[in-house]
Every structure is written in C-alpha cells, then in structure tokens.
N, C-alpha and C. Protein backbone atom coordinates (compact mmCIF):
# COMPACT_ATOMS: atom_id res chain seq x y z
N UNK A 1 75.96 -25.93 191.02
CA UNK A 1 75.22 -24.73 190.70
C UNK A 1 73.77 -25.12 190.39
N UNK A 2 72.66 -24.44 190.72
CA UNK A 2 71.32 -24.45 190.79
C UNK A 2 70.74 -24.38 189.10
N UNK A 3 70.03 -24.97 188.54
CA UNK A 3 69.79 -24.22 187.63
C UNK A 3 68.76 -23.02 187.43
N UNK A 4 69.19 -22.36 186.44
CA UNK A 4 68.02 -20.85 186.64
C UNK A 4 66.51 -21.40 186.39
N UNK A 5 65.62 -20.65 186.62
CA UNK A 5 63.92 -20.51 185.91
C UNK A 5 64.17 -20.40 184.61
N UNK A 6 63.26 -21.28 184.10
CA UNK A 6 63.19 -21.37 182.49
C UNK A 6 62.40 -19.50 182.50
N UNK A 7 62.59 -19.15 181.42
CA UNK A 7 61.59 -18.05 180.77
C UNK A 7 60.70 -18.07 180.26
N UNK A 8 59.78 -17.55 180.90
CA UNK A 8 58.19 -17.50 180.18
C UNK A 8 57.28 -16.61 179.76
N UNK A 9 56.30 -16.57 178.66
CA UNK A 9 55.58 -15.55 178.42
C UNK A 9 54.67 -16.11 179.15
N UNK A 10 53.60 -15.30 179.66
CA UNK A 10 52.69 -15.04 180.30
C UNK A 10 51.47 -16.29 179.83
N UNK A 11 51.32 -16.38 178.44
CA UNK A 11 50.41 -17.41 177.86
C UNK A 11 50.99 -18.46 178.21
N UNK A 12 52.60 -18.77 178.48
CA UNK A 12 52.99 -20.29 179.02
C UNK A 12 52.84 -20.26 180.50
N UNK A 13 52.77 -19.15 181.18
CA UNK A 13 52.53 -19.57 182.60
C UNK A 13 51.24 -19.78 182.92
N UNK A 14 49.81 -19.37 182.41
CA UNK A 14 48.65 -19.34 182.43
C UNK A 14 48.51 -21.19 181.87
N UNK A 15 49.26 -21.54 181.13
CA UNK A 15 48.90 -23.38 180.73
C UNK A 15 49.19 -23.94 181.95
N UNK A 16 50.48 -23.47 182.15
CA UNK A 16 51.25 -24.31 183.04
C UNK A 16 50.00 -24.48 184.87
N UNK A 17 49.80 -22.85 185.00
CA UNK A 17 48.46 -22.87 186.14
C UNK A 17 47.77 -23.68 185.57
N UNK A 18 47.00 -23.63 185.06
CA UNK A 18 46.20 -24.70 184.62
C UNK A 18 46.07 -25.91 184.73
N UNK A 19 46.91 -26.25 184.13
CA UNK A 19 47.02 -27.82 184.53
C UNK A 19 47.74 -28.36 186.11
N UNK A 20 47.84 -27.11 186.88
CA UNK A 20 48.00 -27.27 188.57
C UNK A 20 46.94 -27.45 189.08
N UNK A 21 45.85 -26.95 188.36
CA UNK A 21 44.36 -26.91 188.79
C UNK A 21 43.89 -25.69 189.15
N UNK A 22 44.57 -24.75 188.58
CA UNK A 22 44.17 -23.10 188.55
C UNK A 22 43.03 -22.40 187.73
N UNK A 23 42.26 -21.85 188.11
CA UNK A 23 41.58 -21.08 187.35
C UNK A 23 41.48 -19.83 187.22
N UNK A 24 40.91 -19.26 185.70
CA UNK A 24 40.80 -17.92 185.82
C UNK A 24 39.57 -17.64 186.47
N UNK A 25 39.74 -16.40 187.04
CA UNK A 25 38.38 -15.32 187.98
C UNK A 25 38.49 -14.49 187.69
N UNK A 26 39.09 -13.53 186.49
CA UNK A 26 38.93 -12.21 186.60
C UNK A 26 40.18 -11.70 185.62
N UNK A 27 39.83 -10.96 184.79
CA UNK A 27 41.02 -9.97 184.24
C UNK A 27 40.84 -7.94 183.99
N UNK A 28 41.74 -7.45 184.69
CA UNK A 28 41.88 -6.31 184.64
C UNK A 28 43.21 -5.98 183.92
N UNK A 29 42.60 -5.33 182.86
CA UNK A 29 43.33 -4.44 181.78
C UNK A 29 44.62 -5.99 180.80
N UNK A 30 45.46 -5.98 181.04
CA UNK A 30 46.62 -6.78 180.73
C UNK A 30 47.04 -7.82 181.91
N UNK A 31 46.19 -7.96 183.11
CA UNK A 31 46.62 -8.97 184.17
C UNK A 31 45.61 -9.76 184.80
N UNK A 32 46.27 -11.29 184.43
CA UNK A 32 45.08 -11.98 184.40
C UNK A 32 45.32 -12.88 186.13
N UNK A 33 43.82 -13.21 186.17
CA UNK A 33 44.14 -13.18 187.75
C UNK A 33 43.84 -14.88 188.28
N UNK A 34 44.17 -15.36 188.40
CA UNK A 34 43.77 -16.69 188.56
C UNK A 34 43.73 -17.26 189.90
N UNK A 35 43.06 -18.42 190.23
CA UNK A 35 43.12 -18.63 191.94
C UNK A 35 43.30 -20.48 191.60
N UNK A 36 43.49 -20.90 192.31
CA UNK A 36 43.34 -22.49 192.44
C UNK A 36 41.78 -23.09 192.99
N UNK A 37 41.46 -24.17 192.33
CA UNK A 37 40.27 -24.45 192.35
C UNK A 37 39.66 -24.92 194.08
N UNK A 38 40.71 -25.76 194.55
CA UNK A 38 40.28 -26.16 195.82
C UNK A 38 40.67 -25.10 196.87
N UNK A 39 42.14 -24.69 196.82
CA UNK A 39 42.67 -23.78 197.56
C UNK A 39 42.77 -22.50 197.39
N UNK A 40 41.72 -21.37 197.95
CA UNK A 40 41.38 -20.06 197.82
C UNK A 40 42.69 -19.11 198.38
N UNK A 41 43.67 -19.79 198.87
CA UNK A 41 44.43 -18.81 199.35
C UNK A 41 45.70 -18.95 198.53
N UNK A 42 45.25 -20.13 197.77
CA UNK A 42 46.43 -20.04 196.09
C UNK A 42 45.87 -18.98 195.21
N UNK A 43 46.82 -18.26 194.89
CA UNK A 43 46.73 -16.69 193.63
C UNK A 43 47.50 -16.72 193.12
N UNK A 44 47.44 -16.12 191.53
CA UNK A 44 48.17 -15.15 190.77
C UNK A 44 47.62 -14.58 190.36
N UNK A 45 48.47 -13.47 189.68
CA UNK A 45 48.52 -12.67 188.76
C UNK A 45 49.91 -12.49 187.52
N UNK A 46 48.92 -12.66 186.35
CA UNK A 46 49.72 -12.81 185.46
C UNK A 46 49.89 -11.99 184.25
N UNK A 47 51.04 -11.20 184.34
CA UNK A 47 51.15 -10.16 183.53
C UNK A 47 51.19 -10.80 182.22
N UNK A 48 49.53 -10.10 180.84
CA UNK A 48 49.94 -11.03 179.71
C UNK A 48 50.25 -9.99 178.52
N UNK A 49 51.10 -9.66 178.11
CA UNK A 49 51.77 -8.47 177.20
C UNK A 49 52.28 -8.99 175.81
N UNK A 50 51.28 -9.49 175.42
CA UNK A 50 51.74 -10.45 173.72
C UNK A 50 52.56 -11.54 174.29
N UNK A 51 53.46 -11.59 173.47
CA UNK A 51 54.66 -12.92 173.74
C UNK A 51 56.10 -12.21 174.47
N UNK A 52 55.92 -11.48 175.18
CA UNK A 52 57.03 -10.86 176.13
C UNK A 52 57.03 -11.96 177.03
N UNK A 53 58.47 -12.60 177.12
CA UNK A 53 58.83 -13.14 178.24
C UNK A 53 58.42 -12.97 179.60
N UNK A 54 58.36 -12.98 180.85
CA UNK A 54 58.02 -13.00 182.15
C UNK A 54 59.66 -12.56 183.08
N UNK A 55 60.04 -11.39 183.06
CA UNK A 55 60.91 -11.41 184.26
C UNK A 55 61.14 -12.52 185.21
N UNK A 56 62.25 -13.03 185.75
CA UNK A 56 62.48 -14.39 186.30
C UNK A 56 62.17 -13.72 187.81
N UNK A 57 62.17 -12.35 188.35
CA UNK A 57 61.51 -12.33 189.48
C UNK A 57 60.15 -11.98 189.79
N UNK A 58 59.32 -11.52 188.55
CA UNK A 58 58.30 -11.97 188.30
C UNK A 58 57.60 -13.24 188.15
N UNK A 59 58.18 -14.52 187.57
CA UNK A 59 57.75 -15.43 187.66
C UNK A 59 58.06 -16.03 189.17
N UNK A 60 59.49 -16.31 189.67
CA UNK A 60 58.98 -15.85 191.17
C UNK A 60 58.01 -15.87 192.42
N UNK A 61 57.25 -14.20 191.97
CA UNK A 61 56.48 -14.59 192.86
C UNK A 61 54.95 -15.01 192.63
N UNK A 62 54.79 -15.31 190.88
CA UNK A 62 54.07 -16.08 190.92
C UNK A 62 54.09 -17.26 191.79
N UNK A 63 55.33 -17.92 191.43
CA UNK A 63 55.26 -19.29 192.18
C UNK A 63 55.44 -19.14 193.39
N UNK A 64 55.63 -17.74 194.29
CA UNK A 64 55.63 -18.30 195.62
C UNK A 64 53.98 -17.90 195.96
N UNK A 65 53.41 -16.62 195.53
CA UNK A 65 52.17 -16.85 195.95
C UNK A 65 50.91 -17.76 195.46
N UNK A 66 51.24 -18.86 194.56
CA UNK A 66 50.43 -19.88 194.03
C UNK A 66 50.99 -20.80 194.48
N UNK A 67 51.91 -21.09 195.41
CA UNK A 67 52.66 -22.18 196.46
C UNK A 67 53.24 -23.24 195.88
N UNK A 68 53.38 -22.93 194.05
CA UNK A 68 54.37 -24.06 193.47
C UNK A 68 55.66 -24.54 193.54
N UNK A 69 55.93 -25.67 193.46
CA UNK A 69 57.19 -25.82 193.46
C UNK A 69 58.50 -25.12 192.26
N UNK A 70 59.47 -24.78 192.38
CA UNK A 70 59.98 -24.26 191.65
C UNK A 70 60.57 -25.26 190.73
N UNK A 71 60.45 -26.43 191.00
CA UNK A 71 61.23 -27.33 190.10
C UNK A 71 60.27 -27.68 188.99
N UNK A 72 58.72 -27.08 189.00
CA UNK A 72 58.20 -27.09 187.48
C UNK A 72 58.60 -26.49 186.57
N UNK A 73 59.34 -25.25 186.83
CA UNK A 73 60.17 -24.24 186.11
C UNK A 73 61.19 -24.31 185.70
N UNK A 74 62.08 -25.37 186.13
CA UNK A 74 63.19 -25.34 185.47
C UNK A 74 63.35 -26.60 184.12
C-alpha cells in the first residue's frame, strides 16, 4: 500500500516551495501565488486560511502544477 500525502497548512506548503526554489509574485485576497525562480512554467497557488490544513487534492495539484515530486510529501 502507497502511503497517503502528509497534511498541510498552507504556511507549510509555502516553506516547503521555497526551499524548491519558489518564489512569491503576487497575492490576491487569501491565495498566494508563487512561480519557481528558473522555471516560469512552474506555478502555484496556495490557498492560505490561518492554520487550516490543505485538502490532500488540493495539495495535489499543487504538486502537479509546480512539477514536484510527490515523495516530498509523504
């Protein structure tokens, strides 16, 4: 059996970009938007709502549209 995605609030997925080499560019209202420094066609968006966990298919597609591996997550 696979193991699941750890759970995250929004402030732990924003470290975790980070130290991938992500940056922020921009925040509208509660969603913060980040891109990767070398690679412009790496994105997120990151829903940040206090310390509310991150839906596991929300985190998702963070990681598929910021092209991470999923095994940082578990």
């Amino acid at each position: 059996m696979t193991p699941k995605l750890r759970v995250l609030s929004g402030k732990e997925m924003v470290k975790i970009l980070k130290k991938e080499g992500f940056i922020e560019f921009r925040q509208k209202g509660s969603h913060l938007h980040m891109k990767h420094k070398d690679d412009k066609t790496r994105w997120a968006s990151i829903p940040i709502h206090g310390n509310e966990d991150l839906p596991r298919h929300v985190i998702k597609n963070i990681i598929r549209t910021a092209k991470l591996s999923e095994e940082l997550f578990k």
